[in-house]
Protein backbone atom coordinates (compact mmCIF):
# COMPACT_ATOMS: atom_id res chain seq x y z
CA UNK A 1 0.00 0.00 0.00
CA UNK A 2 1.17 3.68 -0.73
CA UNK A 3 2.56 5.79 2.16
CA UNK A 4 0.15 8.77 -0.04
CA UNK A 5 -2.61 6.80 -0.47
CA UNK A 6 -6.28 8.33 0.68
CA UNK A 7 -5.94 6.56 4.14
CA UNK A 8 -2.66 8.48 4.53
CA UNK A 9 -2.94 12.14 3.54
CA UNK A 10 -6.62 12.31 5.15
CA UNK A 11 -4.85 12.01 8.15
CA UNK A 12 -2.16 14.75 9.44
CA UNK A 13 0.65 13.16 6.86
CA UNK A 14 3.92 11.61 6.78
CA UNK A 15 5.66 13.48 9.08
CA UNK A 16 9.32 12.53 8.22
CA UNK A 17 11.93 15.52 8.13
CA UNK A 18 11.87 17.06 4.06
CA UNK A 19 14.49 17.83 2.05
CA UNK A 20 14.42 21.27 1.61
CA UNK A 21 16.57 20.43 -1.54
CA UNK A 22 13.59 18.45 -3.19
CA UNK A 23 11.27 20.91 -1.96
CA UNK A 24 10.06 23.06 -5.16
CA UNK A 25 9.51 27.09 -4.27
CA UNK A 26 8.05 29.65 -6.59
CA UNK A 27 10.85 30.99 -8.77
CA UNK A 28 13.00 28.10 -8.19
CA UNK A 29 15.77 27.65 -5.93
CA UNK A 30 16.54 26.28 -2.45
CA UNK A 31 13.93 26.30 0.53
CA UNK A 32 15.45 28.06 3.00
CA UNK A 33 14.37 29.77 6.46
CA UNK A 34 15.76 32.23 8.52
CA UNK A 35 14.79 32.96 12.40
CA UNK A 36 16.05 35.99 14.46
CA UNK A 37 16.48 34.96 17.90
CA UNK A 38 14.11 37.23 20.44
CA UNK A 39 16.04 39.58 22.67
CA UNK A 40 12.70 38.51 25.12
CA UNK A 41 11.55 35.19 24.55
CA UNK A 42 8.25 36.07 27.04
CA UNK A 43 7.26 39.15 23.90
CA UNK A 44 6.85 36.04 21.40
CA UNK A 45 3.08 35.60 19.65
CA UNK A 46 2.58 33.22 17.02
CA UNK A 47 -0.43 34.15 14.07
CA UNK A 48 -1.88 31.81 12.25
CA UNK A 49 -3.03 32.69 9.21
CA UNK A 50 -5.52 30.14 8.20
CA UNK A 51 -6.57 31.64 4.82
CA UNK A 52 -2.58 33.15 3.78
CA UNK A 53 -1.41 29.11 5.11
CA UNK A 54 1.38 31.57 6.99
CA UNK A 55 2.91 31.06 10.38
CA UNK A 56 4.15 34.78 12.06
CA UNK A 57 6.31 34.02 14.96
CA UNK A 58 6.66 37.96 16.37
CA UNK A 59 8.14 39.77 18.66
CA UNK A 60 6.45 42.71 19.27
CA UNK A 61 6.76 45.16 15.61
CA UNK A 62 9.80 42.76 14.71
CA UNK A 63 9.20 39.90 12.74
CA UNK A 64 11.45 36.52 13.89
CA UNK A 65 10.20 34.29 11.54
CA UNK A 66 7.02 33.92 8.77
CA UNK A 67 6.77 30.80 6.73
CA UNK A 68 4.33 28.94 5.16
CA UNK A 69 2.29 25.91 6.89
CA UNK A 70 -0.59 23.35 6.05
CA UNK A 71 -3.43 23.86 8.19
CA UNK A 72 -6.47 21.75 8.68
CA UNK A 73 -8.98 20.68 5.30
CA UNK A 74 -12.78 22.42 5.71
CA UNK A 75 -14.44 18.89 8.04
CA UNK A 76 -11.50 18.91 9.70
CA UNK A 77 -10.59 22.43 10.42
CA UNK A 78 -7.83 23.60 12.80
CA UNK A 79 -9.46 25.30 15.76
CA UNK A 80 -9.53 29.46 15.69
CA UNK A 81 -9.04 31.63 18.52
CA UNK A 82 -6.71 32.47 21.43
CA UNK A 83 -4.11 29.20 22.62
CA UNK A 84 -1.02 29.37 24.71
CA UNK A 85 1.40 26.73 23.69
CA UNK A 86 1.74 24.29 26.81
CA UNK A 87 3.32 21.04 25.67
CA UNK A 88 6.73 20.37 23.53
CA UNK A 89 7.68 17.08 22.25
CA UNK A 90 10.87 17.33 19.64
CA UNK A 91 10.68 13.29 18.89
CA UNK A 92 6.22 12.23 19.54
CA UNK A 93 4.97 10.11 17.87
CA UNK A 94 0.80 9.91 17.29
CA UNK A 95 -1.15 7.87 19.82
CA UNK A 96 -4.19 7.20 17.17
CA UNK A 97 -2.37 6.63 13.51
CA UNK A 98 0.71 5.19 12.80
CA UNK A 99 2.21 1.74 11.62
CA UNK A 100 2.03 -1.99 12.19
CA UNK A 101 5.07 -4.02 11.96
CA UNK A 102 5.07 -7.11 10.92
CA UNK A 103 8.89 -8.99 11.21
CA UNK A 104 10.02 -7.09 7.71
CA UNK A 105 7.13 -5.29 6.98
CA UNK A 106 5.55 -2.50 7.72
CA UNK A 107 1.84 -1.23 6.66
CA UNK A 108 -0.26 1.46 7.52
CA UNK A 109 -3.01 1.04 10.23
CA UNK A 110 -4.75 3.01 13.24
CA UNK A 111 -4.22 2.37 16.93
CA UNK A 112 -7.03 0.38 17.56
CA UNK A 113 -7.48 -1.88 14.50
CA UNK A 114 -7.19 -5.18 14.20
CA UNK A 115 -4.40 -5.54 11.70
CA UNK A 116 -1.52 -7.52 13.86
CA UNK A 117 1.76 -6.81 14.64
CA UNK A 118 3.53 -4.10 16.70
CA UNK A 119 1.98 -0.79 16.29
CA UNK A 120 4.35 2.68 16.26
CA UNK A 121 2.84 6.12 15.82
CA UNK A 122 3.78 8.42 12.84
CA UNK A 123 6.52 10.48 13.79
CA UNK A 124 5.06 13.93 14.60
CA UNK A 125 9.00 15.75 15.53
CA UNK A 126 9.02 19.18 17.12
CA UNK A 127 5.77 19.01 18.28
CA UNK A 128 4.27 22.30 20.25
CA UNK A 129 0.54 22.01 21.51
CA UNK A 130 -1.70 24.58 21.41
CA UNK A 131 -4.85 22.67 22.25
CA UNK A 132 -5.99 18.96 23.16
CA UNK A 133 -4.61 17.02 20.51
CA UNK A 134 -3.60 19.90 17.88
CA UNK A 135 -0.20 21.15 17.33
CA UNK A 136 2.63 22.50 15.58
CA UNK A 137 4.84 19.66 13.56
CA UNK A 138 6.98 18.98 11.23
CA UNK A 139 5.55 17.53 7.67
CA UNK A 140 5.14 17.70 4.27
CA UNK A 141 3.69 21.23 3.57
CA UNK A 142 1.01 21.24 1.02
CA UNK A 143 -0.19 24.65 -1.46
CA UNK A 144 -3.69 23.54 0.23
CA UNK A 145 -5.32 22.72 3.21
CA UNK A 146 -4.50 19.26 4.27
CA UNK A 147 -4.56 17.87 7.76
CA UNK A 148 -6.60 16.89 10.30
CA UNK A 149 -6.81 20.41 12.36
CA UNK A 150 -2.69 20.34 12.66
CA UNK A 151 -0.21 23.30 11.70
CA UNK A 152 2.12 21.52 9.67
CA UNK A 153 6.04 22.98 9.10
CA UNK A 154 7.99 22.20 6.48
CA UNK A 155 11.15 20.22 7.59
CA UNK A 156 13.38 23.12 7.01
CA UNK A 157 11.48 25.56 9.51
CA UNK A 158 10.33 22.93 12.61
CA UNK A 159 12.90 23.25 14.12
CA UNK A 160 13.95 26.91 14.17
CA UNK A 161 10.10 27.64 15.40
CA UNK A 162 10.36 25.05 18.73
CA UNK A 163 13.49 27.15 19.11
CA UNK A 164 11.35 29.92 19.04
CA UNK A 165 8.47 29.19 21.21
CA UNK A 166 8.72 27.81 24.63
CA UNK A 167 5.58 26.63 27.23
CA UNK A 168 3.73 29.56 27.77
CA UNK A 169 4.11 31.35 24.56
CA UNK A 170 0.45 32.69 23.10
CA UNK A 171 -0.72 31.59 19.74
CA UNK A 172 -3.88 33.77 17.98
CA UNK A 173 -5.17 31.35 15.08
CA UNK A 174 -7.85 33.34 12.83
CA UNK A 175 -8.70 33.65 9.01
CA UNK A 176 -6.36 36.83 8.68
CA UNK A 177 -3.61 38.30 10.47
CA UNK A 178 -2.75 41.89 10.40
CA UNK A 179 0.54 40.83 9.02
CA UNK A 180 -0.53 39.34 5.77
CA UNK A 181 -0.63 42.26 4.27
CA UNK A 182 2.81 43.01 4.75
CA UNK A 183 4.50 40.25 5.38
CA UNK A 184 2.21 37.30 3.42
CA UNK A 185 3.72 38.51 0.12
CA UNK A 186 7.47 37.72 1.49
CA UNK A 187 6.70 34.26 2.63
CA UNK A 188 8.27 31.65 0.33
CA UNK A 189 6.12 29.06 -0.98
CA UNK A 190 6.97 25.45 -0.78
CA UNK A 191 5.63 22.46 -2.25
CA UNK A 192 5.49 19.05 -0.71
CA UNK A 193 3.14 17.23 -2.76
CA UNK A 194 5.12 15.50 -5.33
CA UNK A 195 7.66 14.99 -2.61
CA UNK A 196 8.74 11.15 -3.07
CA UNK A 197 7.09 8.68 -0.02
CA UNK A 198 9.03 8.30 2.44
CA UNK A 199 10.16 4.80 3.21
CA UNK A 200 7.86 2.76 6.35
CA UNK A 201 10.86 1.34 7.31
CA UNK A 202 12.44 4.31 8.07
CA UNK A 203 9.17 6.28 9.38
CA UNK A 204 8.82 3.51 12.22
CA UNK A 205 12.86 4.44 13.24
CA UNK A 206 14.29 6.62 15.29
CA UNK A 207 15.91 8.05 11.97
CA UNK A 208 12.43 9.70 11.47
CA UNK A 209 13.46 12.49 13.64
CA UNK A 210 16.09 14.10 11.81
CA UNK A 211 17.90 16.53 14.04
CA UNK A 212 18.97 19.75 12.05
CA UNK A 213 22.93 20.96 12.13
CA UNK A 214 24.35 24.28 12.86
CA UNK A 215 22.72 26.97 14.69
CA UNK A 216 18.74 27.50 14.35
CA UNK A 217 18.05 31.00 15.47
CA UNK A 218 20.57 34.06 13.97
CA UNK A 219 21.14 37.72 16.19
């Protein structure tokens, strides 16, 4: 069965760390993401822009980060309003979808089914939650809404925004943001979905959780 089959992509994604060298962006080029580090980390806000698909991580007037995300499809839509985050995870794995494994093979299946063998969650890396069961994680990043009520960062910017944010930090989540007007037009677009599947073998590893090298956050 196909990692990207209906079963799959209904659900919050493969979650695997992507290439920001196979990642296509408007114009061409590399995918690439730059974060200022706060001089405050207790002034950070993250917006949400559900109908932009942008992330603003902000500090005040000064901008730390804005990249693009994958936010929740219309029956499954990620919840609006005011959040603090209160929960980070940098290697969880989901409790409800995930794998069975069976000796040398693996094969897609929920938590509760029936299909035998041992059962790991999809890797869901630098996880931040904002609300029972939704969260900020790393994934394939799709032009369109796409997940189950998950904000979904591309591989490339994951980790620079758990660097960011820390337990306590508020999150607004709304159609519009006051900063897509001047900042939406900057954020470069990326385009997971003809990334190639990622391999089950590998998704059920601990080489799922990709840690990134080098410094995350710039002065």
């Amino acid at each position: 069965m196909l990692l990207r089959s209906s079963f799959l992509i209904a659900l919050c994604g493969p979650f695997i760390f992507t290439s920001c060298e196979t990642s296509p962006v408007a114009g061409g080029g590399t995918y690439r993401v730059t974060a200022y580090k706060p001089h405050d980390p207790s002034k950070v806000v993250v917006k949400v822009s559900l109908s932009k698909e942008n992330i603003y991580v902000m500090e005040g007037d000064r901008c730390l980060m804005a990249v693009a995300c994958s936010v929740g499809i219309p029956s499954k839509p990620t919840p609006r309003g005011h959040f603090t985050i209160y929960r980070k995870e940098e290697d969880k794995r989901s409790g409800s979808y995930g794998f069975r494994v069976q000796g040398d093979r693996v094969v897609p299946a929920e938590a509760g089914s029936n299909i035998p063998g041992r059962y790991v969650g999809y890797p869901m890396g630098f996880w931040c939650e904002f609300a029972p069961a939704y969260g900020f994680h790393q994934g394939f990043v799709h032009p369109t809404p796409r997940t189950h009520g998950c904000i979904r960062l591309h591989g490339e910017a994951a980790p620079k925004f758990y660097a960011l944010v820390r337990v306590g930090t508020p999150v607004s989540v709304a159609e519009t943001q006051p900063e897509d007007a001047s900042l939406g037009p900057k954020v470069q677009r990326v385009d997971d979905s003809r990334a190639p599947d990622p391999d089950p073998h590998i998704m059920v590893s601990s080489a799922a959780f990709q840690k990134p090298s080098g410094p995350l956050l710039v002065e």
